[in-house]
N, C-alpha and C. Protein backbone atom coordinates (compact mmCIF):
# COMPACT_ATOMS: atom_id res chain seq x y z
N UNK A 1 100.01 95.89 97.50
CA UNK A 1 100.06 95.20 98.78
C UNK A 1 99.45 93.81 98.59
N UNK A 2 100.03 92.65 98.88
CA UNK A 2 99.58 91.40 98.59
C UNK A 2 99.56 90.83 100.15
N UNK A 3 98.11 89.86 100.07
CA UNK A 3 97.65 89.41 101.27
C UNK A 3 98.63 87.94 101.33
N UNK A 4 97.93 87.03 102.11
CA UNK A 4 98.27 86.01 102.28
C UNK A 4 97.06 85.01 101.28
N UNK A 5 96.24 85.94 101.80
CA UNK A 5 94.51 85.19 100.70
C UNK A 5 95.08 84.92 98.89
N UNK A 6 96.12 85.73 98.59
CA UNK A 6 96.44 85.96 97.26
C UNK A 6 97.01 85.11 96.70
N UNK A 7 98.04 84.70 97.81
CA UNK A 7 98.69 83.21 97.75
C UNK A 7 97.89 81.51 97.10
N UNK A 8 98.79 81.75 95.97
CA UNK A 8 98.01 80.27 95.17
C UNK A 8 98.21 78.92 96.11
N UNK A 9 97.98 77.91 95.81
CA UNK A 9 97.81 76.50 96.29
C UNK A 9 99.52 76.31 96.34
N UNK A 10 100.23 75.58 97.09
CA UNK A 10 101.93 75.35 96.32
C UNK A 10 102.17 76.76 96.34
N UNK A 11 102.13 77.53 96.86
CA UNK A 11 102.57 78.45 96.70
C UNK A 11 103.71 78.91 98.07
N UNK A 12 104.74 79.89 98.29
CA UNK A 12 104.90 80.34 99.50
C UNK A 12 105.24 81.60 99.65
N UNK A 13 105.24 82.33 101.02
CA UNK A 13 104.86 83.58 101.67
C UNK A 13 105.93 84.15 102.69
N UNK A 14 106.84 85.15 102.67
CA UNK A 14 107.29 85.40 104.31
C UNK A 14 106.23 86.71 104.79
N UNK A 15 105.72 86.86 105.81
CA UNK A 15 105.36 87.71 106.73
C UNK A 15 105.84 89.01 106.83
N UNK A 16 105.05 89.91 106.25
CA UNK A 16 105.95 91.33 106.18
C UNK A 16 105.45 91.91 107.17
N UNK A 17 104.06 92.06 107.79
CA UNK A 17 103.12 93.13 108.76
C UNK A 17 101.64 92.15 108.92
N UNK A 18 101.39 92.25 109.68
CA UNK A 18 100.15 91.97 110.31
C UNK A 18 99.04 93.13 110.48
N UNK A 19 97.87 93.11 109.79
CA UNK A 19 97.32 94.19 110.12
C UNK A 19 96.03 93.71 111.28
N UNK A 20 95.71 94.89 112.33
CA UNK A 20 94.22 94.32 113.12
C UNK A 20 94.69 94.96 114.12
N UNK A 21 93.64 94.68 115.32
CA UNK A 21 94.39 94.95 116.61
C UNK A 21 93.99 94.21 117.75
N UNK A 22 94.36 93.91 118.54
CA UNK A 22 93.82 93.34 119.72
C UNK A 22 93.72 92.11 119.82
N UNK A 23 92.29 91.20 120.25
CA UNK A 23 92.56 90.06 120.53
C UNK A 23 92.46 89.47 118.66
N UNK A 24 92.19 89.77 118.08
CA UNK A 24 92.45 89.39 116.29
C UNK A 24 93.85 89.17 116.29
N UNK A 25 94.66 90.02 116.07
CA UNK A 25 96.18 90.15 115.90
C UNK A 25 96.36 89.26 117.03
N UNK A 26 96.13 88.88 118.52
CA UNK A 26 97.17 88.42 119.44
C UNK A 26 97.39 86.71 119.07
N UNK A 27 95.27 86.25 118.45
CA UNK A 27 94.86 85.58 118.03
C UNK A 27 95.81 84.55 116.53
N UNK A 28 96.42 85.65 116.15
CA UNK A 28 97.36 85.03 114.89
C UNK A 28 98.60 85.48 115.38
N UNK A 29 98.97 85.89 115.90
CA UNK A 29 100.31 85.77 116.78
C UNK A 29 100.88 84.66 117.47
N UNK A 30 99.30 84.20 118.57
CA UNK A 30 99.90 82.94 118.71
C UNK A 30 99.72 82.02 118.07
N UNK A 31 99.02 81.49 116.83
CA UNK A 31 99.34 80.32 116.29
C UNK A 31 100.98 80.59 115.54
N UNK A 32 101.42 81.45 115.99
CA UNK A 32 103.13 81.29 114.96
C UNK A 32 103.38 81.94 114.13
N UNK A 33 102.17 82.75 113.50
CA UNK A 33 102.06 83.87 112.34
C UNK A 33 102.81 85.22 112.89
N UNK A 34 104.02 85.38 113.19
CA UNK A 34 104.76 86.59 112.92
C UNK A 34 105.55 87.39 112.18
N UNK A 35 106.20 88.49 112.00
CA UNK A 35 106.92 88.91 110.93
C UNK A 35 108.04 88.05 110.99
N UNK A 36 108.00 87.86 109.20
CA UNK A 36 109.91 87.19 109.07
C UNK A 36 109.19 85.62 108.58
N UNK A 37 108.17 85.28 109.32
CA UNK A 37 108.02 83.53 109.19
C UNK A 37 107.45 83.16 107.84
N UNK A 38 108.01 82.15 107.61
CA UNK A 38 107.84 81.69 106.01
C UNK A 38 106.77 80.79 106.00
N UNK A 39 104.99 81.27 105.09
CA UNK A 39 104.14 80.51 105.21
C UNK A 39 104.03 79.67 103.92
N UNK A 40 103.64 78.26 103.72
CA UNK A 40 103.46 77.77 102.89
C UNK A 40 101.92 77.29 102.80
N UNK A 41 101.31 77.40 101.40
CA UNK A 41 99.92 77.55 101.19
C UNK A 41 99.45 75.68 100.78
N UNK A 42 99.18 75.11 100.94
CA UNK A 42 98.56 73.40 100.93
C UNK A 42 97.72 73.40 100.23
N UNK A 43 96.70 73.32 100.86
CA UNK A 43 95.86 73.14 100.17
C UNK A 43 94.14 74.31 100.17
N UNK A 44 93.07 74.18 99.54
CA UNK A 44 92.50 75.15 99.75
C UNK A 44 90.90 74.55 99.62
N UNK A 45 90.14 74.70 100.50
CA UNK A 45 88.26 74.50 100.72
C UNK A 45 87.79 74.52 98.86
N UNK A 46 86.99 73.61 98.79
CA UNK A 46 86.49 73.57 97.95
C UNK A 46 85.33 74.40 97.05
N UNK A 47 84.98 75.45 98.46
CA UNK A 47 84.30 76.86 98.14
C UNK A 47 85.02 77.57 98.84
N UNK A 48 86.47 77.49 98.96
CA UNK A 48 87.71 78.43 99.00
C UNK A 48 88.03 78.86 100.26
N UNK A 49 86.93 78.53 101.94
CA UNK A 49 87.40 78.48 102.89
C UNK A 49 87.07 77.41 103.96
N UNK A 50 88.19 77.33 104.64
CA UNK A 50 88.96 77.81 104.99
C UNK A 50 90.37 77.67 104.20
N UNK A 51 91.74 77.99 104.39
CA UNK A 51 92.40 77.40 103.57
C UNK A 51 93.45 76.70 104.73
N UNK A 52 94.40 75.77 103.96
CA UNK A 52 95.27 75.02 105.02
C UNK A 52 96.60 75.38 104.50
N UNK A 53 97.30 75.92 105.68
CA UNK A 53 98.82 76.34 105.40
C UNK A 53 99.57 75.60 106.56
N UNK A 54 101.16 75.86 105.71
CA UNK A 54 102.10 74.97 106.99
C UNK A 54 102.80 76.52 107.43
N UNK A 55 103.00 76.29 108.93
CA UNK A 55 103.71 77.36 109.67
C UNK A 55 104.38 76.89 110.61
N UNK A 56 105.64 77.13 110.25
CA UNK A 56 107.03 76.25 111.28
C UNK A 56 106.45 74.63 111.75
N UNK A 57 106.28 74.23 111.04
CA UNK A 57 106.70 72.75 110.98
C UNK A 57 105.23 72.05 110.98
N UNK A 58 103.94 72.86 111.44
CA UNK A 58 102.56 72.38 111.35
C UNK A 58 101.74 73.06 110.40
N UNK A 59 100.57 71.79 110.37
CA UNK A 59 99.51 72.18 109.42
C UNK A 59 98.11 73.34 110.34
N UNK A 60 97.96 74.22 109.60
CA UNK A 60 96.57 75.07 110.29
C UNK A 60 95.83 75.07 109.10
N UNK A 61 94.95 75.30 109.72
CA UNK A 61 93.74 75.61 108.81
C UNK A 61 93.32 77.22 109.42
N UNK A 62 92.64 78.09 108.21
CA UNK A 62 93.05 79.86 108.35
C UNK A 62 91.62 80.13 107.29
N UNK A 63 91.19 80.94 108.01
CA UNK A 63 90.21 81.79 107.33
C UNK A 63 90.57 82.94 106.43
N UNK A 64 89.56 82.90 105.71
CA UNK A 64 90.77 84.04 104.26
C UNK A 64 89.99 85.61 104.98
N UNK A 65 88.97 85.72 105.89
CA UNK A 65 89.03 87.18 105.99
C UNK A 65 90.30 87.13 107.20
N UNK A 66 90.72 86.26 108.12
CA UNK A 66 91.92 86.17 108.43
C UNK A 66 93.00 86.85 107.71
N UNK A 67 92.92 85.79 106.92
CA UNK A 67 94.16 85.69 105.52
C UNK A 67 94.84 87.26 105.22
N UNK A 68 93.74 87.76 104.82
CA UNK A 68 93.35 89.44 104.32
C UNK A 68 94.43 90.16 105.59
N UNK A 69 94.52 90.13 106.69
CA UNK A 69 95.47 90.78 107.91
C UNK A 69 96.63 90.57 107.47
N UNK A 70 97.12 89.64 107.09
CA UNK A 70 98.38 89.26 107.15
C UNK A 70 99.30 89.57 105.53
N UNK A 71 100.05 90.55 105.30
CA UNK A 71 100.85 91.34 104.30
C UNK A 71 102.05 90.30 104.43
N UNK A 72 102.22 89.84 102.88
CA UNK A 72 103.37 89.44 102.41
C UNK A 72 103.90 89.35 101.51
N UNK A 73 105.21 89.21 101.50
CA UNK A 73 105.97 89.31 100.05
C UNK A 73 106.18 87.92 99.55
């Protein structure tokens, strides 16, 4: 099972499952993080958090115990 955290720099991701529940999950739901969406990894904290990804057309910045919820291929 590979996270999103696993994801190198330049790297990219589609969205297989979201794991969590409640306001966590609704929390990455709405920034755009759903199944199917294709994440691309930018750049990454210099003590490794937060990291910055693009998701449908913008830049976020994402916490890697975040990161860890989100299953992709």
């Amino acid at each position: 099972m590979k996270t999103l955290r696993d994801i190198k720099v330049g790297g990219t991701a589609k969205v297989v499952k979201i794991n969590g529940e409640g306001a966590i999950k609704r929390r990455i739901m709405d920034m755009g993080i759903t199944k199917g969406v294709e994440i691309y990894v930018r750049k990454m904290a210099p003590l490794g958090d937060p990291m910055e990804i693009t998701v449908r057309g913008y830049e976020l910045a994402f916490r890697k115990a975040d990161a860890e919820m989100i299953i992709v291929e």
